[in-house]
N, C-alpha and C. Protein backbone atom coordinates (compact mmCIF):
# COMPACT_ATOMS: atom_id res chain seq x y z
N UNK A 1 93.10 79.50 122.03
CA UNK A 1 92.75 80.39 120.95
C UNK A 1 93.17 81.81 121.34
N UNK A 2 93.34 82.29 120.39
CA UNK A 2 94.36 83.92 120.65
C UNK A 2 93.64 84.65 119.48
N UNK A 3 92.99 85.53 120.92
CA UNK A 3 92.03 86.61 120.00
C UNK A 3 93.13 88.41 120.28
N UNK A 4 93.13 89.12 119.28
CA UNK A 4 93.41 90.11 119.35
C UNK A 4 92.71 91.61 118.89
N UNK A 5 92.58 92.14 119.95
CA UNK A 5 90.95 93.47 119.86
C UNK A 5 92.68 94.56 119.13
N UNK A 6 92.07 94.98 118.39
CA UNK A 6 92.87 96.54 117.64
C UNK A 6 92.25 97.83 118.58
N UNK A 7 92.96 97.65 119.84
CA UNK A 7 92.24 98.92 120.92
C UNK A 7 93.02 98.61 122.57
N UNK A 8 93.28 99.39 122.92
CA UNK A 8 93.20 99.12 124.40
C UNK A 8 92.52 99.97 125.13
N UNK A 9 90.91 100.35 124.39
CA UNK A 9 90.55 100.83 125.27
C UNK A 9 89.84 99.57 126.24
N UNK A 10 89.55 99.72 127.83
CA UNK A 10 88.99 98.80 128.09
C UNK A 10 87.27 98.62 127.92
N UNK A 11 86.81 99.36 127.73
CA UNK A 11 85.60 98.90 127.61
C UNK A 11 85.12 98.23 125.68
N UNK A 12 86.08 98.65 125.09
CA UNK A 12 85.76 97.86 123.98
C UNK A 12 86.49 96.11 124.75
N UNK A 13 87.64 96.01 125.24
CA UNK A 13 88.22 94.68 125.64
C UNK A 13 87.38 93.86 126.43
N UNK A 14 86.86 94.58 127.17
CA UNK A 14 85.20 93.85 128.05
C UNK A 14 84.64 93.48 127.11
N UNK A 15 84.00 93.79 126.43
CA UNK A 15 82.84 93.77 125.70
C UNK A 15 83.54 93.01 124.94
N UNK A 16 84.30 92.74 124.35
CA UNK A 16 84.63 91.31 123.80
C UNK A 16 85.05 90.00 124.44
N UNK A 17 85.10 90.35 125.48
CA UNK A 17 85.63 89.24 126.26
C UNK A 17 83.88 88.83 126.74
N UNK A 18 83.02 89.67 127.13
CA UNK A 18 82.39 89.19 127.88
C UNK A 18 81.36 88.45 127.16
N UNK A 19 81.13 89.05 125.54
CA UNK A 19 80.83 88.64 124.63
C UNK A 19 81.22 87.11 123.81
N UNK A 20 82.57 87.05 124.11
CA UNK A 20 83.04 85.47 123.69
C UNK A 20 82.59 84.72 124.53
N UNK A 21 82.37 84.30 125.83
CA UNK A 21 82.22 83.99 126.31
C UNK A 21 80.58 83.32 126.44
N UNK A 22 80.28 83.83 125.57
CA UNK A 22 78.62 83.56 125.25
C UNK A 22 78.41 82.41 124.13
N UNK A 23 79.84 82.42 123.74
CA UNK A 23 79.89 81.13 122.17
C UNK A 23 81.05 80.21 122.61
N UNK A 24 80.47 79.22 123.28
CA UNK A 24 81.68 78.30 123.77
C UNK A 24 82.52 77.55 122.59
N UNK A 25 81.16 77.22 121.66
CA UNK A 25 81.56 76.29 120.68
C UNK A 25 82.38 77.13 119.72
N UNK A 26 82.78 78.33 119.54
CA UNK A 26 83.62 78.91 118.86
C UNK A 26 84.88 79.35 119.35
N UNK A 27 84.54 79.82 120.38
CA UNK A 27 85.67 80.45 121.35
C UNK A 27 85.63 79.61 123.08
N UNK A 28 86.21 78.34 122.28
CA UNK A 28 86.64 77.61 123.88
C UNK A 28 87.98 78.11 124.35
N UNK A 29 88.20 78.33 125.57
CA UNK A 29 89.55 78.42 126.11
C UNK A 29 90.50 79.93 125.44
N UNK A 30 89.77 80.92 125.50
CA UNK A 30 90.33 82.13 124.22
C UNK A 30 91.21 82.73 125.34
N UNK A 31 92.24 83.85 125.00
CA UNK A 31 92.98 85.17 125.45
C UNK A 31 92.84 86.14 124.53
N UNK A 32 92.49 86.99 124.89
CA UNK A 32 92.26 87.97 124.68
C UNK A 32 93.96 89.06 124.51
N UNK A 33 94.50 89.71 123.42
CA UNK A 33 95.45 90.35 123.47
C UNK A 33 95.14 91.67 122.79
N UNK A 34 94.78 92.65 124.10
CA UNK A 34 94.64 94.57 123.17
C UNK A 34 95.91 94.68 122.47
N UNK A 35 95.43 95.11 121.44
CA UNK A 35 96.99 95.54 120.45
C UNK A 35 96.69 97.30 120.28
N UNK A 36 97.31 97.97 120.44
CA UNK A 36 97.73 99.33 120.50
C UNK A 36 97.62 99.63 118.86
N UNK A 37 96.85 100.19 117.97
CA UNK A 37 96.69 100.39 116.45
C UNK A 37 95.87 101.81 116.45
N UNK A 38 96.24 102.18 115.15
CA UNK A 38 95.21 103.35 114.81
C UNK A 38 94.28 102.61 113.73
N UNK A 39 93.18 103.66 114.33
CA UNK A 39 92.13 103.35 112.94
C UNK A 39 92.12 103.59 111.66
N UNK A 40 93.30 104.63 111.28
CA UNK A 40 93.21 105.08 110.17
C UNK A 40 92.30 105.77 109.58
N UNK A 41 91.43 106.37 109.98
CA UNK A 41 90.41 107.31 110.27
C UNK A 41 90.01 108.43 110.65
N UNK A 42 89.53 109.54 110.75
CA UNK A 42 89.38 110.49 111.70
C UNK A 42 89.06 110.29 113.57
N UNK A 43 89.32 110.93 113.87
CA UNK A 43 89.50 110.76 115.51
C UNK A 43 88.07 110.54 115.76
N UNK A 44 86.97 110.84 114.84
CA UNK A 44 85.77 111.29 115.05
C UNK A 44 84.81 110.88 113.84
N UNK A 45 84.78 109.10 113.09
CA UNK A 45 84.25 109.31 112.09
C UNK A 45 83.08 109.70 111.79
N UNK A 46 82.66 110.29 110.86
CA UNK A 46 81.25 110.87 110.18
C UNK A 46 80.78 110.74 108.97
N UNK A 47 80.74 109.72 108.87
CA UNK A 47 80.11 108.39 107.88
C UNK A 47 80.09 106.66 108.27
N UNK A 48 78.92 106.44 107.73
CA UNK A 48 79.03 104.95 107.50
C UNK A 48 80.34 104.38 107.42
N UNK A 49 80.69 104.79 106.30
CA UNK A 49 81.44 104.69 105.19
C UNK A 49 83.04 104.86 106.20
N UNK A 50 83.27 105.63 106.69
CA UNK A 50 84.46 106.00 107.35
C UNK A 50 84.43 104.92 108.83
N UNK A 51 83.44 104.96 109.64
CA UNK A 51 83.63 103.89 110.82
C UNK A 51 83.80 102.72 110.19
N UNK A 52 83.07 102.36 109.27
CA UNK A 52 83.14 100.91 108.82
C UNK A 52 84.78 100.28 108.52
N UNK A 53 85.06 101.49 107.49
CA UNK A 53 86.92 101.68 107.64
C UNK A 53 87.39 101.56 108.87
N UNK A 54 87.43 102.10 109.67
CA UNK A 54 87.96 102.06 111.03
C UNK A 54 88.07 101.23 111.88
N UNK A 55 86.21 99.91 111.28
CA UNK A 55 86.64 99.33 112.62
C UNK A 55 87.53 97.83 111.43
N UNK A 56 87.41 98.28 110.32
CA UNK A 56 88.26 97.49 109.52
C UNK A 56 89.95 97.62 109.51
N UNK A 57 90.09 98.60 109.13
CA UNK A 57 91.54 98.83 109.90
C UNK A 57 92.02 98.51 111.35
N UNK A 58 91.43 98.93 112.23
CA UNK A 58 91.97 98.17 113.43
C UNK A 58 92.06 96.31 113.59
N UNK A 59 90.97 95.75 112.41
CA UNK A 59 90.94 94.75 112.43
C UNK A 59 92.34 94.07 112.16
N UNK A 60 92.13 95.02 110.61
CA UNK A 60 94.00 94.52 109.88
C UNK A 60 95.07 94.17 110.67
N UNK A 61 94.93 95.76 111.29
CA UNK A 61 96.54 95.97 112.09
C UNK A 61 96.58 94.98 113.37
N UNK A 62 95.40 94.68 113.57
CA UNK A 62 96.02 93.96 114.98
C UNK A 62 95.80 92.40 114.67
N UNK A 63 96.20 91.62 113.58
CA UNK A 63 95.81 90.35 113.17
C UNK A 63 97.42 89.48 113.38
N UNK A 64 98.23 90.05 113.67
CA UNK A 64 99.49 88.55 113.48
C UNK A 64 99.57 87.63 114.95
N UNK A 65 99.37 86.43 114.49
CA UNK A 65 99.74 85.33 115.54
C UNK A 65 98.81 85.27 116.34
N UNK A 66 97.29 85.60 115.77
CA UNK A 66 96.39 85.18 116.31
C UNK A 66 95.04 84.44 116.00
N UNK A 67 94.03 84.26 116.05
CA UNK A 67 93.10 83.03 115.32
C UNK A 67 91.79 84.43 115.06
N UNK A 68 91.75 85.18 115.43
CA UNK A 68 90.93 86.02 114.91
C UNK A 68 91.24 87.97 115.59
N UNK A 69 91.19 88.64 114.91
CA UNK A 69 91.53 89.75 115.07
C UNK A 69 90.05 90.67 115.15
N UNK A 70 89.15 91.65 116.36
CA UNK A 70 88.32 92.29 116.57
C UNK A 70 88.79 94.00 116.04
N UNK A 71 88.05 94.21 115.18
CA UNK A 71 88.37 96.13 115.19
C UNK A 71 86.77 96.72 115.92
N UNK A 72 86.96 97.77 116.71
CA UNK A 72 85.68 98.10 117.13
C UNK A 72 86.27 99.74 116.79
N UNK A 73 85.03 100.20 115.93
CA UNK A 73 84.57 101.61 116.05
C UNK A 73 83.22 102.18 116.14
N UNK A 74 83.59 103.52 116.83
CA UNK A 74 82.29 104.11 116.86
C UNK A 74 82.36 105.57 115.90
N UNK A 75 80.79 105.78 115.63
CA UNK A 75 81.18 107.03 114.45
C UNK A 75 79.54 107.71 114.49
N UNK A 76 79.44 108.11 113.79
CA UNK A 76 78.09 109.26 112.87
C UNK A 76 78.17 108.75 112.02
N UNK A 77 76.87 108.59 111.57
CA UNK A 77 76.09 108.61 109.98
C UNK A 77 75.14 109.13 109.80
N UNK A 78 74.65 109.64 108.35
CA UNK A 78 73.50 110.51 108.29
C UNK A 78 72.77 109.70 108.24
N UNK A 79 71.32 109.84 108.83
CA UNK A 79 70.27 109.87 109.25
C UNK A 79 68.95 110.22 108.97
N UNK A 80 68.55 110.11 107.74
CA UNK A 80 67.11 111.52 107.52
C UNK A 80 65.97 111.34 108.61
N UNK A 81 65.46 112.23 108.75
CA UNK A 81 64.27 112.54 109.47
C UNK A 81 64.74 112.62 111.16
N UNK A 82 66.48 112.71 111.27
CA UNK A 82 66.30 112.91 112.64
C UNK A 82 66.86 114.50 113.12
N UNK A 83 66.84 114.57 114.01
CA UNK A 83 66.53 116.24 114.60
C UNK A 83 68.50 117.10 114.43
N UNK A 84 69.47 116.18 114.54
CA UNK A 84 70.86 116.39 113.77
C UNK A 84 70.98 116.30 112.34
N UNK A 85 70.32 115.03 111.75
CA UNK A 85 71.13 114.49 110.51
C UNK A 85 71.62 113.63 110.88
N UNK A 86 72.16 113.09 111.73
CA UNK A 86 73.29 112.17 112.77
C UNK A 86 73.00 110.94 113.43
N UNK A 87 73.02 109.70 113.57
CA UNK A 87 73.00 109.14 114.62
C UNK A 87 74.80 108.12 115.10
N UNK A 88 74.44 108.09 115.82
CA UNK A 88 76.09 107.35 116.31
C UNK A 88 76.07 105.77 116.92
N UNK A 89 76.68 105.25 116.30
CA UNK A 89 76.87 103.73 115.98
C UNK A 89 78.10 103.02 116.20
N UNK A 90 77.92 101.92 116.45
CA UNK A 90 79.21 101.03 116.69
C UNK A 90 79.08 99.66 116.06
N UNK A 91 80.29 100.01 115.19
CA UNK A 91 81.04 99.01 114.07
C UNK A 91 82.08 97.84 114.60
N UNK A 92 81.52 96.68 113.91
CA UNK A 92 82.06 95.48 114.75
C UNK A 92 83.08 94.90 113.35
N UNK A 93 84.50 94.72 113.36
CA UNK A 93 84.60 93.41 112.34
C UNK A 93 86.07 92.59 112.97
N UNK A 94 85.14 91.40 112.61
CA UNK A 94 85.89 90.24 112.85
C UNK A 94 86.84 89.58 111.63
N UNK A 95 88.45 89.61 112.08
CA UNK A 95 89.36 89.33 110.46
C UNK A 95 90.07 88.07 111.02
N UNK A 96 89.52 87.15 110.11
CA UNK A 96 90.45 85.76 110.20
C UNK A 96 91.78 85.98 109.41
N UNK A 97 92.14 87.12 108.70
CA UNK A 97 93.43 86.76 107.59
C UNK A 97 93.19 87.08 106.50
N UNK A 98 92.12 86.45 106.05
CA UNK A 98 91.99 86.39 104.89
C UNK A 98 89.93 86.84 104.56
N UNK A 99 88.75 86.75 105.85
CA UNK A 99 87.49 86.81 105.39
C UNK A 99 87.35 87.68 106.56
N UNK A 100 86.26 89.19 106.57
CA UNK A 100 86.09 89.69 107.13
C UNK A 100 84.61 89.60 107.93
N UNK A 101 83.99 89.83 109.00
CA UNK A 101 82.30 89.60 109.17
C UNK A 101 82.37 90.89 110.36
N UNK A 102 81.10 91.69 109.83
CA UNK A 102 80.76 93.22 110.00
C UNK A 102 79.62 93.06 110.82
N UNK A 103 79.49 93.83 112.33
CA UNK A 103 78.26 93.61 112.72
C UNK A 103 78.01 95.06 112.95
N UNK A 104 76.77 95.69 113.17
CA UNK A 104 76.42 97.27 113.76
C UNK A 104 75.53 96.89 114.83
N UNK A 105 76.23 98.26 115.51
CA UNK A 105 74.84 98.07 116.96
C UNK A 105 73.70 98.58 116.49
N UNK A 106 72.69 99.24 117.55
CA UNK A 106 71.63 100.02 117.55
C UNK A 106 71.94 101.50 117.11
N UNK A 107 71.20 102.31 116.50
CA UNK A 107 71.99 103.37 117.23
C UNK A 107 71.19 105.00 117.44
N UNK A 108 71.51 106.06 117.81
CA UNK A 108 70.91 107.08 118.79
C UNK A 108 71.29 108.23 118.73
N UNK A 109 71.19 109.12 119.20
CA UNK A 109 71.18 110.54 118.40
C UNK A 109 71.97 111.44 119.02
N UNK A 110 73.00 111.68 119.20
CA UNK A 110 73.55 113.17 120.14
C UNK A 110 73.00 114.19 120.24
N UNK A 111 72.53 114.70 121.56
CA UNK A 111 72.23 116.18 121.71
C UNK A 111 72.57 117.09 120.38
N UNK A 112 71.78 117.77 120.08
CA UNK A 112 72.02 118.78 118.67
C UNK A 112 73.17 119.53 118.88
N UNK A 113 73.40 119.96 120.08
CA UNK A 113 74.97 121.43 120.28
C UNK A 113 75.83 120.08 120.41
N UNK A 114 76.00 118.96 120.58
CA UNK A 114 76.89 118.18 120.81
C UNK A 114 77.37 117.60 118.65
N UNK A 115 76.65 117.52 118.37
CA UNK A 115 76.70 117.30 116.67
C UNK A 115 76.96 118.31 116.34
N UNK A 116 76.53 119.24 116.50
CA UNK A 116 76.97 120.84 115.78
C UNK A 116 78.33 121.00 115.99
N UNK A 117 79.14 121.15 117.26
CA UNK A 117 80.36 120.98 117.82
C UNK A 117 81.52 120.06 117.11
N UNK A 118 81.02 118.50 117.12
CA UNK A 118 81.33 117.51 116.25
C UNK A 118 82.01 118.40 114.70
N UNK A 119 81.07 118.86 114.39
CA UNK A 119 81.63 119.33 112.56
C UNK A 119 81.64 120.82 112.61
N UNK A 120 81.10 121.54 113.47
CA UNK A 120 81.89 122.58 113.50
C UNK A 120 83.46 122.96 113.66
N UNK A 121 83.96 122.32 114.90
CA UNK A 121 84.88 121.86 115.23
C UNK A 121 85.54 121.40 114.63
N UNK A 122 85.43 120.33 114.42
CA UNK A 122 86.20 118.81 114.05
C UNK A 122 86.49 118.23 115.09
N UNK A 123 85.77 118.06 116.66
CA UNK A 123 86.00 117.68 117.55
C UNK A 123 85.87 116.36 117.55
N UNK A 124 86.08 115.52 118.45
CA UNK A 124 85.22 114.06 118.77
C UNK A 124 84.28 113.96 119.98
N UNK A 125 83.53 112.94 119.78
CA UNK A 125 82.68 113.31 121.08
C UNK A 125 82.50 113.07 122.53
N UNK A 126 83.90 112.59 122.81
CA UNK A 126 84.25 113.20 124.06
C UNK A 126 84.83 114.22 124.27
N UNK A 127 84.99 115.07 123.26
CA UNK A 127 85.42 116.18 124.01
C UNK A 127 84.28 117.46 123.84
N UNK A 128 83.13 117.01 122.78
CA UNK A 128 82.06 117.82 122.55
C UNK A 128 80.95 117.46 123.68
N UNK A 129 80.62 115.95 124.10
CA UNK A 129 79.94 116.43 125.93
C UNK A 129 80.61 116.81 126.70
N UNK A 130 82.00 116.67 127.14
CA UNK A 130 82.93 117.95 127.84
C UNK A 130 82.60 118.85 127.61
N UNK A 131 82.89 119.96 126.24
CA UNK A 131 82.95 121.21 126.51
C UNK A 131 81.77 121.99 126.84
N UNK A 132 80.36 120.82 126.24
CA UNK A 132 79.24 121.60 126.26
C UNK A 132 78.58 121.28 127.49
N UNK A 133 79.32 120.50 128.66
CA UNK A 133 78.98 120.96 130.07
C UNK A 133 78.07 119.49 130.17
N UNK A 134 78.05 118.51 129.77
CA UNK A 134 76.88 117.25 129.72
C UNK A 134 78.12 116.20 130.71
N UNK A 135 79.10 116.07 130.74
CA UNK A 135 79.94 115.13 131.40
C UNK A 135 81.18 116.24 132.12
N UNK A 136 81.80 115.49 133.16
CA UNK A 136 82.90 115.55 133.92
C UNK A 136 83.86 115.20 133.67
N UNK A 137 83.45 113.71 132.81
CA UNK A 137 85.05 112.85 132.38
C UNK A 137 84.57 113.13 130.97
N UNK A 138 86.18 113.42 130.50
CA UNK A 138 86.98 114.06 129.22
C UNK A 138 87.21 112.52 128.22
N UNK A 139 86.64 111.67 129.24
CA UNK A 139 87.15 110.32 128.39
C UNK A 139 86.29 109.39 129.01
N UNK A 140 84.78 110.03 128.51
CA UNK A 140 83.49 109.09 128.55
C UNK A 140 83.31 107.83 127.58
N UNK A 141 84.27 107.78 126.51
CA UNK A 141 84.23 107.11 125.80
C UNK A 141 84.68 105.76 125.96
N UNK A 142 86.15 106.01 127.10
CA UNK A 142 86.13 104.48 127.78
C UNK A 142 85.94 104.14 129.13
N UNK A 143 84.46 104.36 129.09
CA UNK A 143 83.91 104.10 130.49
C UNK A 143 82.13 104.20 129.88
N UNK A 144 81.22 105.04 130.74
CA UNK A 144 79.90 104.60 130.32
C UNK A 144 78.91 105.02 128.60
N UNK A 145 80.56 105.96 128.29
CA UNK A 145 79.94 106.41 126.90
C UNK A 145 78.82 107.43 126.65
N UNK A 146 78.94 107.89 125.28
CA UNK A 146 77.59 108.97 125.87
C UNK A 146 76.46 108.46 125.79
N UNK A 147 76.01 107.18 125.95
CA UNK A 147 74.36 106.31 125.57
C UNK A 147 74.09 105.91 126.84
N UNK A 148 75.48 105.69 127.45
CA UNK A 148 75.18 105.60 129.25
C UNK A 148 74.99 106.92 129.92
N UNK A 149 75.31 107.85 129.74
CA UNK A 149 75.01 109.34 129.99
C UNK A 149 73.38 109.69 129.49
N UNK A 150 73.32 109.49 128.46
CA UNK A 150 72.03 109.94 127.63
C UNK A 150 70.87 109.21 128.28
N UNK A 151 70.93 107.51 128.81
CA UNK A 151 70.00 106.65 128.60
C UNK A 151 69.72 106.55 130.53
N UNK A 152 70.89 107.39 131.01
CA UNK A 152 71.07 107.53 132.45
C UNK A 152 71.16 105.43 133.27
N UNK A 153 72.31 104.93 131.95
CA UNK A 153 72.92 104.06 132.46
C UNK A 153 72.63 102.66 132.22
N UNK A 154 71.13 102.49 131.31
CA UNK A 154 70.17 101.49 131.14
C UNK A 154 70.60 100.99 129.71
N UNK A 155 71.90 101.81 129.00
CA UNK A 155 72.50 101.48 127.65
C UNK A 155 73.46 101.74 127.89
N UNK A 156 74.60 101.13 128.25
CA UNK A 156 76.02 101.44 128.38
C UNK A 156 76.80 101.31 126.96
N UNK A 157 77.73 102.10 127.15
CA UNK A 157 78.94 101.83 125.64
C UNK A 157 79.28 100.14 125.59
N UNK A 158 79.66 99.48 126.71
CA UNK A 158 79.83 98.12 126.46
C UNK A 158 78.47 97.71 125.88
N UNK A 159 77.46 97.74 126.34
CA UNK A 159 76.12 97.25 125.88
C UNK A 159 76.04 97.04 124.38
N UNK A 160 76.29 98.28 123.74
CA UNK A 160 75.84 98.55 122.31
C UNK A 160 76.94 98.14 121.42
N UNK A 161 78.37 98.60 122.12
CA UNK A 161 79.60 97.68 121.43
C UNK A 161 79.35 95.81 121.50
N UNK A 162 78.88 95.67 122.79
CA UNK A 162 78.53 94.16 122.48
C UNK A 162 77.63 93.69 121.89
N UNK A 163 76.51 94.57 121.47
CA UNK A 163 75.71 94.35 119.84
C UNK A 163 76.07 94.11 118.73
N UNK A 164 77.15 95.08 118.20
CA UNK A 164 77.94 95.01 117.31
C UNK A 164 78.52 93.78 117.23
N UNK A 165 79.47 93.19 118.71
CA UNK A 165 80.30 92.19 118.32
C UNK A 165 79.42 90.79 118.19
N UNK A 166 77.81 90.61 118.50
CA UNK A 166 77.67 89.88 118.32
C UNK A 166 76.67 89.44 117.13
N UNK A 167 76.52 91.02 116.41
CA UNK A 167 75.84 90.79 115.05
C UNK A 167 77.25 90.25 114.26
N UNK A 168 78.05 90.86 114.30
CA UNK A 168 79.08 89.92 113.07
C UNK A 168 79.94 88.70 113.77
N UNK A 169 79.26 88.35 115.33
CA UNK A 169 79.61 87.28 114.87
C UNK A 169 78.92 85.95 114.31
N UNK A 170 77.31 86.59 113.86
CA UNK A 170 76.63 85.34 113.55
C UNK A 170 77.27 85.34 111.37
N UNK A 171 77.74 85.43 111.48
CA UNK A 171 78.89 84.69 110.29
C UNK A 171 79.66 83.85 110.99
N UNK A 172 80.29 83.45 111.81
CA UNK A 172 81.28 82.80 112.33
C UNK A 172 80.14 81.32 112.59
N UNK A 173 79.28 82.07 113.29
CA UNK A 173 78.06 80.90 113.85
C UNK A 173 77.17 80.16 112.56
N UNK A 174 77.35 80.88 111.61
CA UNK A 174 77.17 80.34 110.49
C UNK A 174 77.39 80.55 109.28
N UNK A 175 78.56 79.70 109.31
CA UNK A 175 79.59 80.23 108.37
C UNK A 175 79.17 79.26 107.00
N UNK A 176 78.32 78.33 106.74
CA UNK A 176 77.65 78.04 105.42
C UNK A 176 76.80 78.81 104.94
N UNK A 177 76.11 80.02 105.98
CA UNK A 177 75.25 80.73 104.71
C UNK A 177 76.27 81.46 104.43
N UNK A 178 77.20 81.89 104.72
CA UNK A 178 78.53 83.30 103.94
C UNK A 178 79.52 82.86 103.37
């Protein structure tokens, strides 16, 4: 079976791999192939509405000559009652070709100067815990993420991306209720 993630980052490619590996009866004997795609999106989405696109588009683009195609994004959505407006989430979808299945992680709040930055800016948010002095690496995003920073390691970016991939994949696991 020939799975293809729309990303090379590696910690989204972990997290699907380590994730298949949990559903034998779906994914016996799989490879895994990162395909290099854009999201078609902002570098930095900030909506539902826009990650959901994103992790749908990566789905698209990275689908030929394989038995299922992964898009993973992460983004902002508004939020009421939290101390930004904001929380940040990770969008799962799984594209056979022709039927799509959407999973979301948990999700958690960025430091307020780190959201402010976000749309002041138009930054993304690795480069808004960079500048505002919270990380070292410029590219927390493929490695512990900022929920592994925030949660001091007890929620990693793979963690919550592998939420995502395994809320949409209970369509696959049961594919008579959809």
């Amino acid at each position: 079976m020939i799975i293809h993630v729309g990303s090379t980052n590696p910690v989204k490619i972990e997290a699907v791999r380590e994730t298949l590996v949990l559903y034998p009866r779906i994914f016996e004997d799989f490879k895994i192939r990162p395909i290099d795609v854009t999201s078609g999106v902002s570098e930095q989405p900030k909506s539902l509405e826009e990650t959901i696109e994103g992790a749908m588009n990566r789905a698209k683009r990275a689908v030929g000559y394989c038995d299922y195609s992964f898009g993973i994004e992460s983004g902002l959505m508004e939020v009421p009652f939290t101390k930004t407006g904001n929380m940040d989430f990770c969008a799962c979808v799984i594209y056979d070709g022709k039927n799509y299945a959407l999973g979301l992680s948990s999700a958690f709040e960025f430091p307020i100067k780190v959201t402010q930055m976000i749309h002041d800016q138009g930054i993304d948010a690795n480069e808004a815990f960079y500048k505002c002095g919270l990380t070292e690496n410029p590219k927390m995003g493929s490695s512990e993420g900022a929920i592994g920073m925030l949660t001091n390691g007890k929620v990693t970016r793979k963690d919550y991306t592998k939420q995502a991939i395994q809320m949409a994949l209970i369509h696959l696991e049961h594919k008579e209720l959809y």
